[in-house]
Protein backbone atom coordinates (compact mmCIF):
# COMPACT_ATOMS: atom_id res chain seq x y z
CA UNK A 1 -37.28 -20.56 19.29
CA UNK A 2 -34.22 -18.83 17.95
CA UNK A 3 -31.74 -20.96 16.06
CA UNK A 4 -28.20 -20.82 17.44
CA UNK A 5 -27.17 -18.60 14.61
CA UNK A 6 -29.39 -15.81 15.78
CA UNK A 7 -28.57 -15.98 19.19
CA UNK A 8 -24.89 -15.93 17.91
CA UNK A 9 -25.82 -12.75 16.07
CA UNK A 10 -27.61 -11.31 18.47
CA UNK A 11 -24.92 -11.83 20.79
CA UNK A 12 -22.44 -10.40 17.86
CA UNK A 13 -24.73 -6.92 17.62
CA UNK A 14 -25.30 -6.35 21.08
CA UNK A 15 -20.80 -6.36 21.69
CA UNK A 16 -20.79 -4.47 18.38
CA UNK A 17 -23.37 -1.78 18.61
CA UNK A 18 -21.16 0.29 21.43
CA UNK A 19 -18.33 0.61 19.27
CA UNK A 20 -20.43 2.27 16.90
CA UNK A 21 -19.64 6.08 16.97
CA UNK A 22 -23.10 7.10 15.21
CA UNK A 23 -25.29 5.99 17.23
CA UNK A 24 -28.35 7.84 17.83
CA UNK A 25 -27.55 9.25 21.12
CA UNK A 26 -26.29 12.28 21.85
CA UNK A 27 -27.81 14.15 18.62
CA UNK A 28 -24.90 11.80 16.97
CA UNK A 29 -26.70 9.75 14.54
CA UNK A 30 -25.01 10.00 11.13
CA UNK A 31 -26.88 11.29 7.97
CA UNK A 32 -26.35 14.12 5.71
CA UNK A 33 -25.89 17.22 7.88
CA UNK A 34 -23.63 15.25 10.13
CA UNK A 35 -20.21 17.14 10.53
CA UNK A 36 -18.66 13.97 8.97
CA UNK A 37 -20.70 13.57 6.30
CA UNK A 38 -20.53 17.53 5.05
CA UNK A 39 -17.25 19.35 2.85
CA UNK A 40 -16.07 22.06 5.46
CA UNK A 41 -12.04 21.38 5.15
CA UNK A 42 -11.02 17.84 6.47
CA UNK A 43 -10.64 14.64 4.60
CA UNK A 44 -13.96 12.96 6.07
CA UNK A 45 -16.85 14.52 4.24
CA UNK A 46 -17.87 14.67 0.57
CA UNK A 47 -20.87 16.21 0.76
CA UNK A 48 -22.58 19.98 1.07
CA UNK A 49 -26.16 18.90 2.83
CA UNK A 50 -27.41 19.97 -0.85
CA UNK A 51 -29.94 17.58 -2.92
CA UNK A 52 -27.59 17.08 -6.01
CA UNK A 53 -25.09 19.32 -5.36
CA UNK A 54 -21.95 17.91 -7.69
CA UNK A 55 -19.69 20.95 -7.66
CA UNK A 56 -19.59 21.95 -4.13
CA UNK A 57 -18.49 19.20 -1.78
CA UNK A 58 -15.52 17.11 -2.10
CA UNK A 59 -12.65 16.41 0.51
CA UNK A 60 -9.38 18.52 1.15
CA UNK A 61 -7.85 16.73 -1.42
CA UNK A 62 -10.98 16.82 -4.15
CA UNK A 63 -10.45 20.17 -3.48
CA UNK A 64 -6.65 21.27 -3.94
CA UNK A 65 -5.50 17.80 -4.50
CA UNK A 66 -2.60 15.60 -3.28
CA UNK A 67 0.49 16.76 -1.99
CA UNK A 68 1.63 13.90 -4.36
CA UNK A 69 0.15 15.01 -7.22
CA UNK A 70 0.74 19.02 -7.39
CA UNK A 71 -2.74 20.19 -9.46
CA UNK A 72 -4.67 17.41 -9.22
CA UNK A 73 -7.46 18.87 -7.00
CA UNK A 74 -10.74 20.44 -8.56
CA UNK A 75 -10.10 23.83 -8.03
CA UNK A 76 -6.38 23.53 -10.12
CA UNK A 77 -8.35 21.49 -13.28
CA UNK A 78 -11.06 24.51 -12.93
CA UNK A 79 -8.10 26.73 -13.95
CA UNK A 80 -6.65 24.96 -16.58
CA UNK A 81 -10.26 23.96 -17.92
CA UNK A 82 -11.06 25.56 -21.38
CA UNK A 83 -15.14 25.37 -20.96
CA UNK A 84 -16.54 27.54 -18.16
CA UNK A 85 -19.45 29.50 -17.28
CA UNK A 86 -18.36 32.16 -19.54
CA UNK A 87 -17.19 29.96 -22.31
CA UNK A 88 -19.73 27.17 -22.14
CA UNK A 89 -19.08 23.34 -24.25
CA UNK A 90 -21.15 23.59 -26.93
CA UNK A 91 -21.93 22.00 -30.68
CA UNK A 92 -20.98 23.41 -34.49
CA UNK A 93 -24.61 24.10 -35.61
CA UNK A 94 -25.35 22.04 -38.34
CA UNK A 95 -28.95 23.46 -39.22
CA UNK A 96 -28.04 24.42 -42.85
CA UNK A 97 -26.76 21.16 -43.60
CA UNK A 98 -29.23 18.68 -41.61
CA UNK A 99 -27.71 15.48 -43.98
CA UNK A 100 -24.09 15.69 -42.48
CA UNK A 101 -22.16 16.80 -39.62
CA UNK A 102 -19.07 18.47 -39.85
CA UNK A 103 -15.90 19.24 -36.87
CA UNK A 104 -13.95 22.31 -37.51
């Protein structure tokens, strides 16, 4: 027999369940291709559908940034960013002096 809590909760899931947007009904159920869970231009979705994709999703405002905060999105700090794909971060090489390491 069900305690009282369970029935409570029960109860609880069964008014709670409808106002549940992703349900799977519909071809609605939320996961990672959903239109809310993907990058394409609104505020809602962070990601790209890609397996470790870091650089390619983000929200409007990961994107150009806040209209509080004029160059704060990704795509401003790519521009001011002194490392890139042609001018990668890298280290001084140290292989004729393996005892020390030196910053120039």
């Amino acid at each position: 027999m069900a305690s009282k809590l369970e029935e409570l909760g029960k109860q609880f899931r069964k008014e709670n369940i409808v106002k549940n947007t992703y349900q799977n009904s519909g071809g609605n159920e939320y996961g990672a291709k959903h239109k809310n869970a993907l990058s394409d231009g609104d505020n809602k979705g962070k990601g790209t559908g890609v397996l470790m994709d870091t650089g390619g999703g983000g929200g409007l405002e990961d994107q150009v940034g806040s209209s509080n905060s004029p160059g704060s999105g990704r795509i401003a700090n790519l521009i001011k960013n002194k490392y890139s794909a042609d001018k990668p971060y890298s280290h001084p090489d140290t292989g004729e002096n393996p005892d020390q390491f030196r910053v120039s």
